[in-house]
Protein backbone atom coordinates (compact mmCIF):
# COMPACT_ATOMS: atom_id res chain seq x y z
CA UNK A 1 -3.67 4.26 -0.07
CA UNK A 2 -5.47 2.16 -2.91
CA UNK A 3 -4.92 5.51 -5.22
CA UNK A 4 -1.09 5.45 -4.81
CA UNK A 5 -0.97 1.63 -5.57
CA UNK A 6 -3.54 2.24 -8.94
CA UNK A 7 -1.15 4.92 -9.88
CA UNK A 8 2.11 2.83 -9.14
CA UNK A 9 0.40 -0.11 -11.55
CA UNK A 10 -1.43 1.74 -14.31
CA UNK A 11 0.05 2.04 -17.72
CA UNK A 12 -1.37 4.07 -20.45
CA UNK A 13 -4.58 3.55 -21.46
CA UNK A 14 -5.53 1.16 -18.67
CA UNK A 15 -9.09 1.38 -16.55
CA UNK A 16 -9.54 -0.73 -13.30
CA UNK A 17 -12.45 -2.92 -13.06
CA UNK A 18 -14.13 -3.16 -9.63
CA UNK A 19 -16.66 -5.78 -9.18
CA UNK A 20 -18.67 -6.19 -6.36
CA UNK A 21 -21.99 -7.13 -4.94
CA UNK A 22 -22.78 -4.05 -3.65
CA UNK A 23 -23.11 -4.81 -0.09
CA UNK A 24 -21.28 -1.86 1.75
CA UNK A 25 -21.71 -0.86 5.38
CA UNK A 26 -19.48 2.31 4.89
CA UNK A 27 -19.54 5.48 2.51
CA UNK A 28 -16.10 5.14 1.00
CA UNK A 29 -16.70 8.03 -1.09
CA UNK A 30 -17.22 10.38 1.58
CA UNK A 31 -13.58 12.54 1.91
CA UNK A 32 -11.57 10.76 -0.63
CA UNK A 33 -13.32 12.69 -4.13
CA UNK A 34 -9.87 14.75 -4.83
CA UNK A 35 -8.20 11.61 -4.52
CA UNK A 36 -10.46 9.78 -6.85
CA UNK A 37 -11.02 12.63 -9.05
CA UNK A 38 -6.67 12.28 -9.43
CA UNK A 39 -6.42 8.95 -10.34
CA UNK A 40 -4.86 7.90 -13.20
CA UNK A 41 -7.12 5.41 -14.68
CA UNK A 42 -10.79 5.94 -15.07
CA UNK A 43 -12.40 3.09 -12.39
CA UNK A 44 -15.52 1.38 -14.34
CA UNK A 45 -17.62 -0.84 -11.64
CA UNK A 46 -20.17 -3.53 -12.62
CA UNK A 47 -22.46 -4.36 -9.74
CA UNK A 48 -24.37 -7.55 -9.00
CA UNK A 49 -26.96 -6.77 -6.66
CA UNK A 50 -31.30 -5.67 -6.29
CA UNK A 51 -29.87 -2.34 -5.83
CA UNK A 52 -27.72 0.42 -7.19
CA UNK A 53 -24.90 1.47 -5.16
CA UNK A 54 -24.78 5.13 -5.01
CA UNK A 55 -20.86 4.86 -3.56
CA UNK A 56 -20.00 3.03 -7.09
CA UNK A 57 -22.07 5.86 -9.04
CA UNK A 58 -20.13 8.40 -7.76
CA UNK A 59 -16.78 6.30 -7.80
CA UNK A 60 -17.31 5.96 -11.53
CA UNK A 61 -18.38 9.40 -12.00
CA UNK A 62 -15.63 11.27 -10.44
CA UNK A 63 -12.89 9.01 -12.32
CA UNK A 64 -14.36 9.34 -15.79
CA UNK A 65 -15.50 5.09 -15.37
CA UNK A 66 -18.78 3.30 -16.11
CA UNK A 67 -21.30 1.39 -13.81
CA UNK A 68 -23.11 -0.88 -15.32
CA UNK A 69 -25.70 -3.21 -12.89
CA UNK A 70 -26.56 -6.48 -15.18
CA UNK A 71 -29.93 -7.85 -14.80
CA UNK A 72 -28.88 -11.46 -15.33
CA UNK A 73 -25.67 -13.65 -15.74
CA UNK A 74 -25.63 -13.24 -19.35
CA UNK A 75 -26.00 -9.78 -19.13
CA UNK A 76 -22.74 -9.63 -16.73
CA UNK A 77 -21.14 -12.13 -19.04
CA UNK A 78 -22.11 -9.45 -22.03
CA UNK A 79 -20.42 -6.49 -19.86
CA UNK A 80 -17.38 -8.02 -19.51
CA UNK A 81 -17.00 -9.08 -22.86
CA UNK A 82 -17.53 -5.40 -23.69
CA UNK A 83 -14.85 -4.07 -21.37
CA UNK A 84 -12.71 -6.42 -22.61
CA UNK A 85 -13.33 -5.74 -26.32
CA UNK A 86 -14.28 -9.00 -26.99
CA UNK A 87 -17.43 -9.45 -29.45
CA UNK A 88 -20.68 -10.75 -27.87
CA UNK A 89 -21.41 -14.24 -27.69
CA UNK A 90 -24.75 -14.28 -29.62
């Protein structure tokens, strides 16, 4: 599954990014948390939507990751200048 492939990919000190707009018809969460509780790099998830996803709040909280939902573009610009270490463009 996607774990095996993260772990396959990941060097040391690496986190996945997962961005998405929140729209999910299933509850990918449900009978997978040992597997994401294993994985080998923490998965952080910024979401761009009206509405927090509980699936991504849990995704992030069982691997150790962060969720941010920005408010704005230049918020989600701000967040992934972050993640990336970058200094903020103001």
């Amino acid at each position: 599954g996607s774990i095996e492939t993260i772990s396959e990919s990941i060097r040391n000190g690496k986190r996945v990014k997962l961005i998405s707009d929140g729209g999910n018809d299933l509850d990918p969460v449900k009978g997978i948390e040992e597997e994401l509780k294993a994985s080998p790099a923490p998965i952080d998830a910024i979401e761009l939507s009206n509405s927090a996803s509980q699936e991504l709040r849990e995704i992030t909280r069982l691997t150790g990751g962060k969720y941010h939902r920005p408010k704005s573009l230049a918020e989600f610009s701000e967040a992934i200048r972050k993640d990336l270490g970058l200094p903020p463009t103001s």
